[in-house]
Protein backbone atom coordinates (compact mmCIF):
# COMPACT_ATOMS: atom_id res chain seq x y z
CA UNK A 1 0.00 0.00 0.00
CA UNK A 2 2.94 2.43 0.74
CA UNK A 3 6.37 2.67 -0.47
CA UNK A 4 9.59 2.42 1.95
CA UNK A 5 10.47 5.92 1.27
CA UNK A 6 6.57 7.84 1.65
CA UNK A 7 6.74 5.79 5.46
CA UNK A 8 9.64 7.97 5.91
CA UNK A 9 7.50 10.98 5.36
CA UNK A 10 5.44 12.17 9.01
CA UNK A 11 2.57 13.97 6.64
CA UNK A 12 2.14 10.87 3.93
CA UNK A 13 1.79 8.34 7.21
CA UNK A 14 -0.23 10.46 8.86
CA UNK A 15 -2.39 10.59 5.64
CA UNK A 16 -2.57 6.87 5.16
CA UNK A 17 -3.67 5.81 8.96
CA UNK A 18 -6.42 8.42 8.81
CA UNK A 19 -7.12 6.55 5.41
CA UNK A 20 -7.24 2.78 6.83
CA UNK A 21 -8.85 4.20 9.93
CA UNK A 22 -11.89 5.51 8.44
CA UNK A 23 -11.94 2.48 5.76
CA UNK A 24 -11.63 -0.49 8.31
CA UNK A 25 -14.16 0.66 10.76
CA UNK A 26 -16.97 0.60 7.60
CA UNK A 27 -16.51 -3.44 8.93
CA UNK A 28 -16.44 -3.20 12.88
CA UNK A 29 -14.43 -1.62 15.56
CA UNK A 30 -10.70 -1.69 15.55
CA UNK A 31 -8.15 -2.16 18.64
CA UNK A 32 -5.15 -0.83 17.11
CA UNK A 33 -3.46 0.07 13.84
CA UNK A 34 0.44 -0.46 13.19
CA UNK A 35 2.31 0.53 10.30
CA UNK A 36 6.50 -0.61 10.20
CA UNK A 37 8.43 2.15 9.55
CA UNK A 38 12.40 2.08 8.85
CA UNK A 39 14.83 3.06 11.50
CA UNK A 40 13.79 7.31 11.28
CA UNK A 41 17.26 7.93 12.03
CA UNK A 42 19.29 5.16 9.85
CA UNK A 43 16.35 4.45 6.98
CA UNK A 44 17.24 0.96 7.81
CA UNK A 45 14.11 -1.62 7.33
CA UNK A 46 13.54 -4.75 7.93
CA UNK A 47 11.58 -7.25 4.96
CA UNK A 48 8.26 -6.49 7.60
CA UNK A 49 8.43 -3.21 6.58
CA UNK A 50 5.76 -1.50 4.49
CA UNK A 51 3.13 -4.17 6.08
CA UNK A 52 0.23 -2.69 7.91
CA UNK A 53 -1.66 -4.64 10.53
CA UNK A 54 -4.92 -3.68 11.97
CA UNK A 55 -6.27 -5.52 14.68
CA UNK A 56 -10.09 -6.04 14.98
CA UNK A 57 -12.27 -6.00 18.00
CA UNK A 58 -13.76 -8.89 16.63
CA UNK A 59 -13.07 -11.92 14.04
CA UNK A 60 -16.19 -11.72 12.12
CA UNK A 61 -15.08 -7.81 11.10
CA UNK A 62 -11.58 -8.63 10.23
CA UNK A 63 -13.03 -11.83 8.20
CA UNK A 64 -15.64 -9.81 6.70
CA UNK A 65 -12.47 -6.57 5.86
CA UNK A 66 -9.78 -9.13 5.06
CA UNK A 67 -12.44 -10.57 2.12
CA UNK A 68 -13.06 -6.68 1.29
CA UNK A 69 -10.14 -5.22 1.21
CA UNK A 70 -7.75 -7.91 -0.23
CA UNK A 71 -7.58 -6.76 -4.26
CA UNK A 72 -8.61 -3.01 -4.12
CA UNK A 73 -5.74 -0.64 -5.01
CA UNK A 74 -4.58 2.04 -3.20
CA UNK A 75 -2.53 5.15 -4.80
CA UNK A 76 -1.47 2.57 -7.55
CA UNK A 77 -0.79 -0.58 -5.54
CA UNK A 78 -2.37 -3.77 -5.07
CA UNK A 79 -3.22 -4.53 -1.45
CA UNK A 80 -2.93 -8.18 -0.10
CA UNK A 81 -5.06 -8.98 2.89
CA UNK A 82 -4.34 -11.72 5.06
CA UNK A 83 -4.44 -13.01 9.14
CA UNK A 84 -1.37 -13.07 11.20
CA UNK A 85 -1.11 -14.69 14.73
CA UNK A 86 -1.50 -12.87 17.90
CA UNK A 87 1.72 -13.43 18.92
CA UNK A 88 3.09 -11.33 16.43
CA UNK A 89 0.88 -8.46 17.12
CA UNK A 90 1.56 -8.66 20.70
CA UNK A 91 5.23 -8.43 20.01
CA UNK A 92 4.91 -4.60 18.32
């Protein structure tokens, strides 16, 4: 959905989580969105960067989003749309 370098930029991420914010909750309420950013200081990224995970409230909204969402294009580029385990949410 975003390119390394716009996650760089404060105003273009900014932009973009307003974006997902008001999209996702068209399919139920959200706990938390998280975008990976590269190292502000270094621009070093890791291959997770550029991902963005949003965490539902409830797993009938983020089926119902994941089966939206996954295909639609935003500024230009495909989006993906799949389910990752807690754990790895809970880690960020």
């Amino acid at each position: 959905m975003i390119s390394i370098e716009d996650l760089m930029e404060e105003s273009i991420v900014s932009t973009l989580k307003a974006d997902l914010k008001k999209e996702y909750l068209k399919y139920g309420p959200i706990d938390h969105i998280l975008l990976l950013r590269p190292n502000k200081q270094t621009g070093e990224s890791c291959p997770s960067v550029g991902k963005i995970f949003v965490k539902f409230k409830h797993l009938i909204a983020a089926k119902i989003a994941r089966k939206a969402i996954a295909g639609k294009r935003y500024d230009g580029r495909l989006v993906f749309a799949s389910f990752y385990p807690m754990e790895f949410y809970a880690m960020k």
